[in-house]
C-alpha atoms as a PDB file:
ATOM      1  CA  UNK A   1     -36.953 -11.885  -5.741  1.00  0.00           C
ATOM      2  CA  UNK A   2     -38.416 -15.515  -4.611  1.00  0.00           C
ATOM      3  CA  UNK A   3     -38.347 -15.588  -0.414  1.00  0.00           C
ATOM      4  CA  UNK A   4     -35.769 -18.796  -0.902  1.00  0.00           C
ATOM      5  CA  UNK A   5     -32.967 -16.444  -2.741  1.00  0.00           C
ATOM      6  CA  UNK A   6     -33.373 -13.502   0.056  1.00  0.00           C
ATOM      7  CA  UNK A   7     -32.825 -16.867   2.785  1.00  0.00           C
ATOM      8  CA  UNK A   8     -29.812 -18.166   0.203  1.00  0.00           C
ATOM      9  CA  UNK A   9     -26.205 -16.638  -0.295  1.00  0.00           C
ATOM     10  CA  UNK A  10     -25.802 -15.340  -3.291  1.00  0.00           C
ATOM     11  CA  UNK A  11     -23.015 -14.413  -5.672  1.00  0.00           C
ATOM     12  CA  UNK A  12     -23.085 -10.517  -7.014  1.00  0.00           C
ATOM     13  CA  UNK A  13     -20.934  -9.689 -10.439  1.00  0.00           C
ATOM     14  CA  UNK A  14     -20.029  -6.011 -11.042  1.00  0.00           C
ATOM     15  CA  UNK A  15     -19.508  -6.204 -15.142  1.00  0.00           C
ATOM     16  CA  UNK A  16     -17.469  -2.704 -15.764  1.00  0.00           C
ATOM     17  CA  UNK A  17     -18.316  -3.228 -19.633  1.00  0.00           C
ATOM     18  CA  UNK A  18     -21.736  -3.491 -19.554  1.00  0.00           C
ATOM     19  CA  UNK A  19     -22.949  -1.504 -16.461  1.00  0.00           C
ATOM     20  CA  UNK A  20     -24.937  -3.902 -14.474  1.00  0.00           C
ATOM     21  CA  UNK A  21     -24.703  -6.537 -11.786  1.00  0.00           C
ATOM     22  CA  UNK A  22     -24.722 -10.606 -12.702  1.00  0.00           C
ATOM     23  CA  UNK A  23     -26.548 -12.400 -10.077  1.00  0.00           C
ATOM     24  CA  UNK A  24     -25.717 -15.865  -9.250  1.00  0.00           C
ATOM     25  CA  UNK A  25     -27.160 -19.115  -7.382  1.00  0.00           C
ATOM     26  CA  UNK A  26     -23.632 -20.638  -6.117  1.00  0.00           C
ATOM     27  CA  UNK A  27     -26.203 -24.024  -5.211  1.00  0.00           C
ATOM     28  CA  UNK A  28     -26.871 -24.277  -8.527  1.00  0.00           C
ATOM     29  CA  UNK A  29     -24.697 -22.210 -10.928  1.00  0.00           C
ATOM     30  CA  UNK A  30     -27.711 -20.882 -12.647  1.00  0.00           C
ATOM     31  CA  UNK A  31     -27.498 -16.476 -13.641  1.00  0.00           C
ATOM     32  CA  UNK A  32     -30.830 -15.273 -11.155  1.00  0.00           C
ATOM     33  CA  UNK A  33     -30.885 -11.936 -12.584  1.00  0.00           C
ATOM     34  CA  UNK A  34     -28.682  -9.034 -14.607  1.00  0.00           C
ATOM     35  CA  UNK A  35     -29.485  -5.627 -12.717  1.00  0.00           C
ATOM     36  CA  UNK A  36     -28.279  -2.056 -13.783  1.00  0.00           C
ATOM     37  CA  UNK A  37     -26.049  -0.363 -11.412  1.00  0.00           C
ATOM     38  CA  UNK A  38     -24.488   2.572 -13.079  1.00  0.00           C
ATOM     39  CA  UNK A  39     -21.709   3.519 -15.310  1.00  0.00           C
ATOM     40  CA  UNK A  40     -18.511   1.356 -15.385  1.00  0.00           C
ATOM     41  CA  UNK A  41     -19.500  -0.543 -12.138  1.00  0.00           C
ATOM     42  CA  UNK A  42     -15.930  -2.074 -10.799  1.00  0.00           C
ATOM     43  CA  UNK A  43     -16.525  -3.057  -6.840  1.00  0.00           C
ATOM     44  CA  UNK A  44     -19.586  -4.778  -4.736  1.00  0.00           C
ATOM     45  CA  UNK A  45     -19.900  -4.325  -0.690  1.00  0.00           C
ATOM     46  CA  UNK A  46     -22.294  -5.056   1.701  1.00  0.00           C
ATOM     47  CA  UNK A  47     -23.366  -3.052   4.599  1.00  0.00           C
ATOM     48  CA  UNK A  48     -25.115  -3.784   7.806  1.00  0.00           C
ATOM     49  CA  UNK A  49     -28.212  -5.254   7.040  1.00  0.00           C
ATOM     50  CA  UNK A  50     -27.497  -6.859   4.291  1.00  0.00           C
ATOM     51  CA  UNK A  51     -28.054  -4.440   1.031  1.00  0.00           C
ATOM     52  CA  UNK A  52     -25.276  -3.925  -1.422  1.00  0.00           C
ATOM     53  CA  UNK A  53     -23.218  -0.870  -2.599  1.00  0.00           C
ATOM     54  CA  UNK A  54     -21.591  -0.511  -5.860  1.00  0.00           C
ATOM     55  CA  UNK A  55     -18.955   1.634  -6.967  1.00  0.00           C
ATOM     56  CA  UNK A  56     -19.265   3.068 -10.352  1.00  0.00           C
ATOM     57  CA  UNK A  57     -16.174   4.375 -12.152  1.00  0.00           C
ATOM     58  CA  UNK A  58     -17.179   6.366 -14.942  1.00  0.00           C
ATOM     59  CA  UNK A  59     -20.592   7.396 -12.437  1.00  0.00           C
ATOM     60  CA  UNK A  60     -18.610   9.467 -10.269  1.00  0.00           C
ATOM     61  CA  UNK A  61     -20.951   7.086  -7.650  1.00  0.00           C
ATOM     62  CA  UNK A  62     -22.132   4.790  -5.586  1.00  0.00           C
ATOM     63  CA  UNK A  63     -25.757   2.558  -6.102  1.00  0.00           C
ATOM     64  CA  UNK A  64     -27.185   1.408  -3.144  1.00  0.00           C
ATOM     65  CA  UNK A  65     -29.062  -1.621  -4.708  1.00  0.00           C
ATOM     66  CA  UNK A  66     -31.675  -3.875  -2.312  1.00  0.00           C
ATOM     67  CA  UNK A  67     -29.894  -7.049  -1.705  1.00  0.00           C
ATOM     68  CA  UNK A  68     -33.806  -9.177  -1.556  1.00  0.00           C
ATOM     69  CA  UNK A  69     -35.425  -6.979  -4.550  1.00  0.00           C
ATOM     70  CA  UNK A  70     -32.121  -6.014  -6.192  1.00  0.00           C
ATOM     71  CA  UNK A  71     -34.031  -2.722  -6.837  1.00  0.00           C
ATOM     72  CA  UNK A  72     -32.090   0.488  -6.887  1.00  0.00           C
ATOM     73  CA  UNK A  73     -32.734   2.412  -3.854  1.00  0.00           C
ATOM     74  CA  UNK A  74     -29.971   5.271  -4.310  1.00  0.00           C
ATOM     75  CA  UNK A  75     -27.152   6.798  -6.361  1.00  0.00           C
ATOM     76  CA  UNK A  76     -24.834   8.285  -3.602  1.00  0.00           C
ATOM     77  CA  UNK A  77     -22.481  10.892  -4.948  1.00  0.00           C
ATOM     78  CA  UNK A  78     -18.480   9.741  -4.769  1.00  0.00           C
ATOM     79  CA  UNK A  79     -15.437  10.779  -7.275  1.00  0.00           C
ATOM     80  CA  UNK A  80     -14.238  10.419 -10.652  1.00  0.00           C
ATOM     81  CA  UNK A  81     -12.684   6.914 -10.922  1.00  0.00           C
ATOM     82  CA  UNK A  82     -14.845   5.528  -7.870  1.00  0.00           C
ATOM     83  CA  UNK A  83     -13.382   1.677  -7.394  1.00  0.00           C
ATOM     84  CA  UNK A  84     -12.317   0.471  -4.472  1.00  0.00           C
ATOM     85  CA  UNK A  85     -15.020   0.062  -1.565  1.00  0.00           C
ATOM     86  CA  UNK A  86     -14.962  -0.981   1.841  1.00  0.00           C
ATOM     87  CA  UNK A  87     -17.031  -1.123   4.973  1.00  0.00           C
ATOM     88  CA  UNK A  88     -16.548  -0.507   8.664  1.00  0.00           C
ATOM     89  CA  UNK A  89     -19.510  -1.123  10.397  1.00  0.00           C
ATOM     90  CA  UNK A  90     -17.399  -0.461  13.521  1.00  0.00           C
ATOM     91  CA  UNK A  91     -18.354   3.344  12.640  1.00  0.00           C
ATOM     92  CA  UNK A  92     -20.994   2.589  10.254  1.00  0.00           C
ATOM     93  CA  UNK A  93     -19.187   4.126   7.289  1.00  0.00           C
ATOM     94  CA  UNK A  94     -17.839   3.312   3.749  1.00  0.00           C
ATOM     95  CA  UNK A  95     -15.041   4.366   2.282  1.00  0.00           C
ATOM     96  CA  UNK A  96     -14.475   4.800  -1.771  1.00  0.00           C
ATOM     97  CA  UNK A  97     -11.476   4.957  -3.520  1.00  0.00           C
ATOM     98  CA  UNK A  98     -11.437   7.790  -5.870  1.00  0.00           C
ATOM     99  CA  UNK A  99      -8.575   6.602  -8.375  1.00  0.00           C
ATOM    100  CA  UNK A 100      -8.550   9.543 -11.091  1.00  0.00           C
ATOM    101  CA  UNK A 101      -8.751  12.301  -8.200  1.00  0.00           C
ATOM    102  CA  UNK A 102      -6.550  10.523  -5.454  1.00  0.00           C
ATOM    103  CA  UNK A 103      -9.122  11.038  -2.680  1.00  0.00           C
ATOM    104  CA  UNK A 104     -11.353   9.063  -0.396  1.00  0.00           C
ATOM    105  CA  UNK A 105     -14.605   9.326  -0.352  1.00  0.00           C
ATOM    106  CA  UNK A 106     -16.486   8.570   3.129  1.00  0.00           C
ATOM    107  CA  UNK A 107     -20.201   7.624   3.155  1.00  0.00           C
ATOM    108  CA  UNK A 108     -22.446   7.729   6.501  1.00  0.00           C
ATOM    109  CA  UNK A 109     -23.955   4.456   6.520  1.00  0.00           C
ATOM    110  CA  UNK A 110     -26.834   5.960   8.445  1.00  0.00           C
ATOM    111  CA  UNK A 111     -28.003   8.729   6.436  1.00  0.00           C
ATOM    112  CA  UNK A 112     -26.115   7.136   3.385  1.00  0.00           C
ATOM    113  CA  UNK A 113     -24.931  10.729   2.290  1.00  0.00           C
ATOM    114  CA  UNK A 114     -21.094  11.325   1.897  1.00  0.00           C
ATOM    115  CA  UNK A 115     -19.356  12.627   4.941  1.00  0.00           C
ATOM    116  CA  UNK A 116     -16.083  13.437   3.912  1.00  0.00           C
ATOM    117  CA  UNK A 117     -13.595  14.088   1.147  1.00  0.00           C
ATOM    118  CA  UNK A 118      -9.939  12.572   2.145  1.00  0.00           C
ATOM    119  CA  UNK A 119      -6.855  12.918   0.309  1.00  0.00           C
ATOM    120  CA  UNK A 120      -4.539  10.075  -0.209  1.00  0.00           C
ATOM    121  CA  UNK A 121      -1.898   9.371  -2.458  1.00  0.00           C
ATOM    122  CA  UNK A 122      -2.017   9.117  -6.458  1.00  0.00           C
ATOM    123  CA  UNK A 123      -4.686   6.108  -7.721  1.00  0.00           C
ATOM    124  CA  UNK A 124      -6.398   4.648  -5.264  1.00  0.00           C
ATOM    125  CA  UNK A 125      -7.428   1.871  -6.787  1.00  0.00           C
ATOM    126  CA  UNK A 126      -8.729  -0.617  -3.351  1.00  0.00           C
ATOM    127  CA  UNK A 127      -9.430   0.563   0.016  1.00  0.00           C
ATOM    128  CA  UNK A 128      -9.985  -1.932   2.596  1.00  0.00           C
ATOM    129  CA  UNK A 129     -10.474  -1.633   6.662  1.00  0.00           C
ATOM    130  CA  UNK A 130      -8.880  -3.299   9.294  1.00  0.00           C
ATOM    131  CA  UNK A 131     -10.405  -6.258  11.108  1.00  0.00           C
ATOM    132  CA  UNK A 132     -11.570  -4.219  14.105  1.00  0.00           C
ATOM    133  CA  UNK A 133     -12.938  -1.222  11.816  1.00  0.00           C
ATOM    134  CA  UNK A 134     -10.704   1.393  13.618  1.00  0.00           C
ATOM    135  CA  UNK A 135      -8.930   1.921  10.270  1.00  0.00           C
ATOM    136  CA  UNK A 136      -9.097   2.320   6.653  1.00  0.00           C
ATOM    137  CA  UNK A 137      -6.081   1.637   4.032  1.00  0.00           C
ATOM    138  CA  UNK A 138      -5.462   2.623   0.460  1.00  0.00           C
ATOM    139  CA  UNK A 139      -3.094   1.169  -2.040  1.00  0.00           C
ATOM    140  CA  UNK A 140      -2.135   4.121  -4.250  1.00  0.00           C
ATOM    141  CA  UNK A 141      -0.581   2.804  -7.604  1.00  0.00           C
ATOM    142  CA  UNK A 142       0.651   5.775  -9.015  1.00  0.00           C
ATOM    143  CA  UNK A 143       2.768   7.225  -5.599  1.00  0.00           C
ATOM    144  CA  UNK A 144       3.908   3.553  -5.266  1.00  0.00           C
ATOM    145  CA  UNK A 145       2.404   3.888  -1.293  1.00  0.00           C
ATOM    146  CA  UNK A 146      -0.562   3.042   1.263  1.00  0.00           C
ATOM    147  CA  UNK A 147      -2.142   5.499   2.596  1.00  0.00           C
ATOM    148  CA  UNK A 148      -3.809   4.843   6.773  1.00  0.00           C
ATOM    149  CA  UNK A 149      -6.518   6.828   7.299  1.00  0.00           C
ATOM    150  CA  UNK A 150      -8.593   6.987  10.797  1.00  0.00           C
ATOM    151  CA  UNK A 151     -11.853   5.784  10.134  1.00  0.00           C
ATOM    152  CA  UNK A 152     -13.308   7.855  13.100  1.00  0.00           C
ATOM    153  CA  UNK A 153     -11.404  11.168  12.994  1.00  0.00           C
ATOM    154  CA  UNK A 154     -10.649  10.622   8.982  1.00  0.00           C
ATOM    155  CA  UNK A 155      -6.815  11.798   9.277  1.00  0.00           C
ATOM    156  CA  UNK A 156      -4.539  10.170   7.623  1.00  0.00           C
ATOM    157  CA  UNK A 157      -2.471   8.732  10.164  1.00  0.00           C
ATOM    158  CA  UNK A 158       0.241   6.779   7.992  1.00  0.00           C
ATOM    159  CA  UNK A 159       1.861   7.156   4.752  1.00  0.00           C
ATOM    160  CA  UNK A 160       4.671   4.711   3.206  1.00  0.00           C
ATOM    161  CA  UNK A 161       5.901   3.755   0.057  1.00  0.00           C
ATOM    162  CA  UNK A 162       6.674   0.171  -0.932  1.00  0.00           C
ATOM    163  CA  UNK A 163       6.237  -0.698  -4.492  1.00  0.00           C
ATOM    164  CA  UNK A 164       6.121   0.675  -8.456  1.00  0.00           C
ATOM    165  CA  UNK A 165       2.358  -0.010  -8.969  1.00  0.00           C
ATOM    166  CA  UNK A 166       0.077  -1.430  -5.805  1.00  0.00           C
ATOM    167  CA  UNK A 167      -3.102  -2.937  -5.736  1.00  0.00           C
ATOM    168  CA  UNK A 168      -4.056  -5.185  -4.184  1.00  0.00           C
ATOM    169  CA  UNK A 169      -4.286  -5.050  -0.215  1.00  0.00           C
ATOM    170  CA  UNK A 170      -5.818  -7.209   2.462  1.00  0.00           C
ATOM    171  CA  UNK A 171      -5.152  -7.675   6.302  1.00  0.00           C
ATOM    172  CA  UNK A 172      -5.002 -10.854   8.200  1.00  0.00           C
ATOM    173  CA  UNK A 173      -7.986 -11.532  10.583  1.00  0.00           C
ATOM    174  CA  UNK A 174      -6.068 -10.678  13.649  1.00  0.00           C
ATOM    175  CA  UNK A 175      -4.830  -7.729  11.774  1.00  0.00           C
ATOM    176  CA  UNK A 176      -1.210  -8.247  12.561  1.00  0.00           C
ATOM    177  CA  UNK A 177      -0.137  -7.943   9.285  1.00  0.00           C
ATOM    178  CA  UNK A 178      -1.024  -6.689   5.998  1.00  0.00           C
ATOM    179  CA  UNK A 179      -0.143  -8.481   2.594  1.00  0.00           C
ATOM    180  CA  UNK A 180       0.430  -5.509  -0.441  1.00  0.00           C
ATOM    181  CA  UNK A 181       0.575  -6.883  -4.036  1.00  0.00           C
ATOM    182  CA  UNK A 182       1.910  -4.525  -7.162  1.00  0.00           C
ATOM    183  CA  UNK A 183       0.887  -5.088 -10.608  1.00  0.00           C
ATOM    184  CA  UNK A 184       4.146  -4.104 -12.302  1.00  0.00           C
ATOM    185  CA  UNK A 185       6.837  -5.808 -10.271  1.00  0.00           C
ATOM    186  CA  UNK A 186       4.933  -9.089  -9.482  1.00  0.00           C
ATOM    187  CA  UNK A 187       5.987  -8.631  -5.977  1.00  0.00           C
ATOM    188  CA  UNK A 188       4.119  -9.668  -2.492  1.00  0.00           C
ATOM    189  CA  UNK A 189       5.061  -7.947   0.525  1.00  0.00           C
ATOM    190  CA  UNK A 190       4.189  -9.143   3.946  1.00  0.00           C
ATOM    191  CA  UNK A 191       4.008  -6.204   5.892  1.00  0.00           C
ATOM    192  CA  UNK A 192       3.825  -5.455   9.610  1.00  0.00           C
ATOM    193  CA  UNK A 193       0.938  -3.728  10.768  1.00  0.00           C
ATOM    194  CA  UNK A 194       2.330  -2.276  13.831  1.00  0.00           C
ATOM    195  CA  UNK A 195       5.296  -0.995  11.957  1.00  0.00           C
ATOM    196  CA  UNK A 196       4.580  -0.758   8.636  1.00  0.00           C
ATOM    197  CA  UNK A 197       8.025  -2.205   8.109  1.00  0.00           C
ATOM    198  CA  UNK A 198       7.886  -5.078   5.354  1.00  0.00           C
ATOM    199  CA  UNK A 199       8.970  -8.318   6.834  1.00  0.00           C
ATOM    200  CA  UNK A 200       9.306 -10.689   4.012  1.00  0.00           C
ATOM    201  CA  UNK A 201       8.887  -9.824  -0.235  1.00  0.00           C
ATOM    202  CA  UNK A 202       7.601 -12.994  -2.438  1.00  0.00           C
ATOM    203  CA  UNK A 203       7.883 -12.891  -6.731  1.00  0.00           C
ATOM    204  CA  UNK A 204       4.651 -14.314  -7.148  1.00  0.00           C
ATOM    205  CA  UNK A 205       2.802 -14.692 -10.898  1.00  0.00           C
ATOM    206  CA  UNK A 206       2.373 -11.855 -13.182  1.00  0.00           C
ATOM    207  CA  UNK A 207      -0.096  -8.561 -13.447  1.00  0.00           C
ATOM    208  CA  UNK A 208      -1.665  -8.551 -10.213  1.00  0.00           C
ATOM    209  CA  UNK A 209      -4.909  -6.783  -9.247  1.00  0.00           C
ATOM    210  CA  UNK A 210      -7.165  -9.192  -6.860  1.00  0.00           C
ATOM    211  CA  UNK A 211      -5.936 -10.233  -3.493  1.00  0.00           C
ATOM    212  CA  UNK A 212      -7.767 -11.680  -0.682  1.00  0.00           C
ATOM    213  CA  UNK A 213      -6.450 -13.400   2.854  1.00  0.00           C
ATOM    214  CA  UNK A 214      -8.710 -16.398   3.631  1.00  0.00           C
ATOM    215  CA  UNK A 215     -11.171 -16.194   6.700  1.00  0.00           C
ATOM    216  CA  UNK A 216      -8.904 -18.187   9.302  1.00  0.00           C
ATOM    217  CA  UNK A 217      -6.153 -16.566   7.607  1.00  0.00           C
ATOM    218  CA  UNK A 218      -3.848 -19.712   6.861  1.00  0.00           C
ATOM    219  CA  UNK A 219      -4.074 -19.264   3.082  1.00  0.00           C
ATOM    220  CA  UNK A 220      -4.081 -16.089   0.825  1.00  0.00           C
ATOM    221  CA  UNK A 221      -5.060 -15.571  -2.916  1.00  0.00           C
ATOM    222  CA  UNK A 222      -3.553 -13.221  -5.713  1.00  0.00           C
ATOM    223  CA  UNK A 223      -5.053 -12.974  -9.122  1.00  0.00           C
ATOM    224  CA  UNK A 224      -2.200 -13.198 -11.630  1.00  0.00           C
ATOM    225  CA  UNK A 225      -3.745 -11.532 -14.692  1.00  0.00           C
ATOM    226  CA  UNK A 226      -1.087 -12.444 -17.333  1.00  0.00           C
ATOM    227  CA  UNK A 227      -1.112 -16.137 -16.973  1.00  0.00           C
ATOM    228  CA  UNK A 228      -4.721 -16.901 -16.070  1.00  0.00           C
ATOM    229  CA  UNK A 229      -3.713 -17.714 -12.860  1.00  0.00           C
ATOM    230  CA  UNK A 230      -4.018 -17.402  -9.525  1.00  0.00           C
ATOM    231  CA  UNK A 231      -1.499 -18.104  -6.641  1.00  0.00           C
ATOM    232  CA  UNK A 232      -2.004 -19.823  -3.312  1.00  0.00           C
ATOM    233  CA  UNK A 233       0.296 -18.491  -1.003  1.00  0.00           C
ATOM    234  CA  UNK A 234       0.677 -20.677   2.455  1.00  0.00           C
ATOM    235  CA  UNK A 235       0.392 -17.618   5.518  1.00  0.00           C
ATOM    236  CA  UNK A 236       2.490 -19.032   7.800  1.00  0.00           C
ATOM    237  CA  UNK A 237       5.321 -20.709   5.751  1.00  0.00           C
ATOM    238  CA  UNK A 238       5.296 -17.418   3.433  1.00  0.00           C
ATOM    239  CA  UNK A 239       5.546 -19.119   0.100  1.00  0.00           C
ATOM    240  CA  UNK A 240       3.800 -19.507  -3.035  1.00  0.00           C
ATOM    241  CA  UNK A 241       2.616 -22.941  -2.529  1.00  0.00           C
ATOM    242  CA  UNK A 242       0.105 -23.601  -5.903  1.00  0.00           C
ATOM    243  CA  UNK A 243      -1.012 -21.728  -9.251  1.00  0.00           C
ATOM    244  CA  UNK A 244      -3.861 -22.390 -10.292  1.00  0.00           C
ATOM    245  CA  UNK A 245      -4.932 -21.929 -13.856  1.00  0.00           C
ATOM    246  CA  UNK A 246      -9.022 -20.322 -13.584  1.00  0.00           C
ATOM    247  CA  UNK A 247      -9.666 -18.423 -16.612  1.00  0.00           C
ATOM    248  CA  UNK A 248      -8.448 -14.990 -18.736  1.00  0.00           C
ATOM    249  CA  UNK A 249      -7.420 -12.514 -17.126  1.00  0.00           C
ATOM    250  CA  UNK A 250      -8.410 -13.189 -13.465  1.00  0.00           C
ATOM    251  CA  UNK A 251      -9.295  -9.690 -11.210  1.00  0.00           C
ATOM    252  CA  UNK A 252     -10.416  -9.244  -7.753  1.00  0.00           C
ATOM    253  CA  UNK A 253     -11.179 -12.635  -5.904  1.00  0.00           C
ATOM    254  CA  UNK A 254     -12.936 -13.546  -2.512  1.00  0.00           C
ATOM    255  CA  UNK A 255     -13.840 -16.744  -0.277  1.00  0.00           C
ATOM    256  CA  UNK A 256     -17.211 -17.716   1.262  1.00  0.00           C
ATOM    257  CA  UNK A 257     -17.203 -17.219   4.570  1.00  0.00           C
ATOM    258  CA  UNK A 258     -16.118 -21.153   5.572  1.00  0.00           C
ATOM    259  CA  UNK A 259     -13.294 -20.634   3.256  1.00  0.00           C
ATOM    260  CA  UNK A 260     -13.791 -23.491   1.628  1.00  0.00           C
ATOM    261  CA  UNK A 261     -13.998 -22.090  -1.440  1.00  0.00           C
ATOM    262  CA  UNK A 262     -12.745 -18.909  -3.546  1.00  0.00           C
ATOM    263  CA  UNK A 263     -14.668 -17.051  -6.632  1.00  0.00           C
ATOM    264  CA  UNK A 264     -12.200 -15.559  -8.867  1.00  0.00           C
ATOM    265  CA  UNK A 265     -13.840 -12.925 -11.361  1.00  0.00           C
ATOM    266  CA  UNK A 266     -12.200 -13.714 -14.821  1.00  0.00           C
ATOM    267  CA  UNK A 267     -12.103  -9.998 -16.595  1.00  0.00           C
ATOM    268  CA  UNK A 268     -10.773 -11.554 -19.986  1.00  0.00           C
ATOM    269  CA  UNK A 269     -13.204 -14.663 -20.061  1.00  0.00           C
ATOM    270  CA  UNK A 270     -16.025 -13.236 -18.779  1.00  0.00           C
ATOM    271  CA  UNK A 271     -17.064 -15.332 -16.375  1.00  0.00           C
ATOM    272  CA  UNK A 272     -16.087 -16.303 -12.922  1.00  0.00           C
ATOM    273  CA  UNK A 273     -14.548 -19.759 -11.478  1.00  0.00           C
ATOM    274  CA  UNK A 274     -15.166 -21.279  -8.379  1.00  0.00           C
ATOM    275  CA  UNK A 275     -12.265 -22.948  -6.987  1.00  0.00           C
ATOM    276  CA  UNK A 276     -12.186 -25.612  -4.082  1.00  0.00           C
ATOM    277  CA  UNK A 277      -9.537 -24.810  -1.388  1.00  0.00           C
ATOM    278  CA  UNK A 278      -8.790 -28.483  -0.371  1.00  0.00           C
ATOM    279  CA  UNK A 279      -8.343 -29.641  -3.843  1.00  0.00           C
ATOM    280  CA  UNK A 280      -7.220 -26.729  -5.620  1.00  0.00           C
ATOM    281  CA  UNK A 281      -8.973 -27.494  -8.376  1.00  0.00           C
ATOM    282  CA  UNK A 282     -11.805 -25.246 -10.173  1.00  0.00           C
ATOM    283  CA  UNK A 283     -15.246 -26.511  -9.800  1.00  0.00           C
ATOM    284  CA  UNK A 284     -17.273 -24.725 -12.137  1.00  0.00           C
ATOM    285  CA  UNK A 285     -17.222 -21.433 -14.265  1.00  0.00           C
ATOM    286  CA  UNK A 286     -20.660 -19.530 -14.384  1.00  0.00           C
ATOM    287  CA  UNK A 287     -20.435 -16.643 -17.492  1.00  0.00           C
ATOM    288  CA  UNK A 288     -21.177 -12.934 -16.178  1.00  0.00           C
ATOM    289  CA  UNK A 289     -21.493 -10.017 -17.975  1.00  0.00           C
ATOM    290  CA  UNK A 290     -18.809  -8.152 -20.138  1.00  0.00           C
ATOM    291  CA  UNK A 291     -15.265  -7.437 -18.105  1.00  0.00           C
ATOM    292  CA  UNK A 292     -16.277  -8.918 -14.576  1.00  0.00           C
ATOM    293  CA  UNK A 293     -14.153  -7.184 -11.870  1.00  0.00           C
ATOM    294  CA  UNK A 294     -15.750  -7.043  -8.474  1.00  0.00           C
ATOM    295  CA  UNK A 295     -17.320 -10.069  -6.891  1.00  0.00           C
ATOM    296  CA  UNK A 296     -19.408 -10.380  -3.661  1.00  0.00           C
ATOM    297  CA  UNK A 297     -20.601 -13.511  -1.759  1.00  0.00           C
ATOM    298  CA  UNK A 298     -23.154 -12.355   0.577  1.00  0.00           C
END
């Protein structure tokens, strides 16, 4: 990898079809480099320092891939179903969604060995932490619930059920509150993170798997994967406030960390938009590999 790229942001593709990794210049739209990560790779995260893990489904793990060589520098053991990933570098762990064996897997970001086995509820499908790293959460599709786990002692402190089928899950930067999104209902929830009590339910789009709160947390995002769509909800007002049309099939979405703009992976198109949050409008579509899912800006 050129010195410029390792000084650049990139954007990082996790193709579940064709087990590798697109790798994107967002300055210029141009494909950098197509890297193989594992089997059925579905979610991208960074860690302290800047390398990448991926979670690969069909694997049963997780590739620790250089984020300036893009080499391969580990396969770290995880579950069957391995797809949801997140970071706390509060306690310099990661946590793995296991969704075929409804468990958590917990990585030691030091030694980058697996710590722990937790059990959650039934399909984990995304895990994410809370703002201040203290906690991790699960959205379990198959028990309908989320599942809070401790991030230091690993218990699970919390477990409530809310919807038919959740997925997606994200937390507001303060970490007041927690939006929930299920993929058979089409229902948001707003949820109280002190509480756990659900404030305020939206109908928003159709099919939803990607969800992601924007950095100063006025806006939020939620892949609609029926209708090509995805839906701008306003934070404060609580309402759906634009759909925006971005490709087929749209799955897991994220902002750069401005927020002034969103990448939506497009699982049916095979590609992935870029969409300007002050216009609403999509900017440019760069093609990935086969069935795009996770996407990383980092």
């Amino acid at each position: 990898m050129s010195a410029s790229f390792a000084e650049r942001p990139l954007v990082f593709v996790a193709n579940n079809a064709t087990d590798d990794m697109t790798v994107i210049d967002p300055a210029s739209g141009q494909v950098v480099a197509e890297v193989a990560v594992g089997e059925s790779p579905m979610v991208i995260a960074q860690i302290p320092g800047g390398n990448l893990l991926v979670t690969n489904t069909d694997g049963k793990d997780v590739a620790l891939i250089s984020r300036d060589s893009f080499e391969l520098l580990k396969r770290i053991p995880a579950g069957f179903g391995a797809s949801g990933i997140a970071v706390s570098p509060a306690v310099m762990r990661a946590f793995v969604a296991n969704e075929f064996e409804d468990t958590v897997t917990v990585i030691d970001l030091v030694t980058m060995e697996p710590l722990q086995t937790v059990h959650v509820g039934e399909g984990p499908c995304v895990v994410v932490t809370t703002p201040d790293g203290r906690f991790a959460a699960t959205s379990n599709e198959v028990t309908g619930n989320v599942s809070l786990i401790d991030a230091t002692t690993l218990a699970v402190t919390h477990t409530q059920r809310y919807m038919l089928a959740p997925i997606g899950l994200g937390f507001t930067p303060d970490g007041s509150v927690a939006l929930l999104a299920d993929y058979l209902s089409n229902a948001v929830a707003f949820i109280d993170a002190g509480t756990w009590q659900v404030q305020v339910s939206l109908d928003v789009g159709t099919r939803h798997v990607g969800l992601r709160i924007s950095p100063d947390g006025r806006r939020a995002l939620v892949g609609n994967v029926d209708s090509g769509t995805v839906s701008v909800l306003d934070m404060a007002r609580r309402r759906v406030v634009a759909e925006v049309p971005c490709g087929d099939a749209p799955s897991y979405v994220i902002f750069t960390p401005d927020g002034n703009s969103a990448i939506i992976a497009n699982q049916g198109s095979n590609d992935i938009a870029f969409l300007d949050m002050k216009s609403l409008q999509i900017t440019a579509r760069v093609a990935a590999g086969i069935s795009p899912l996770g996407v990383l800006y980092g």
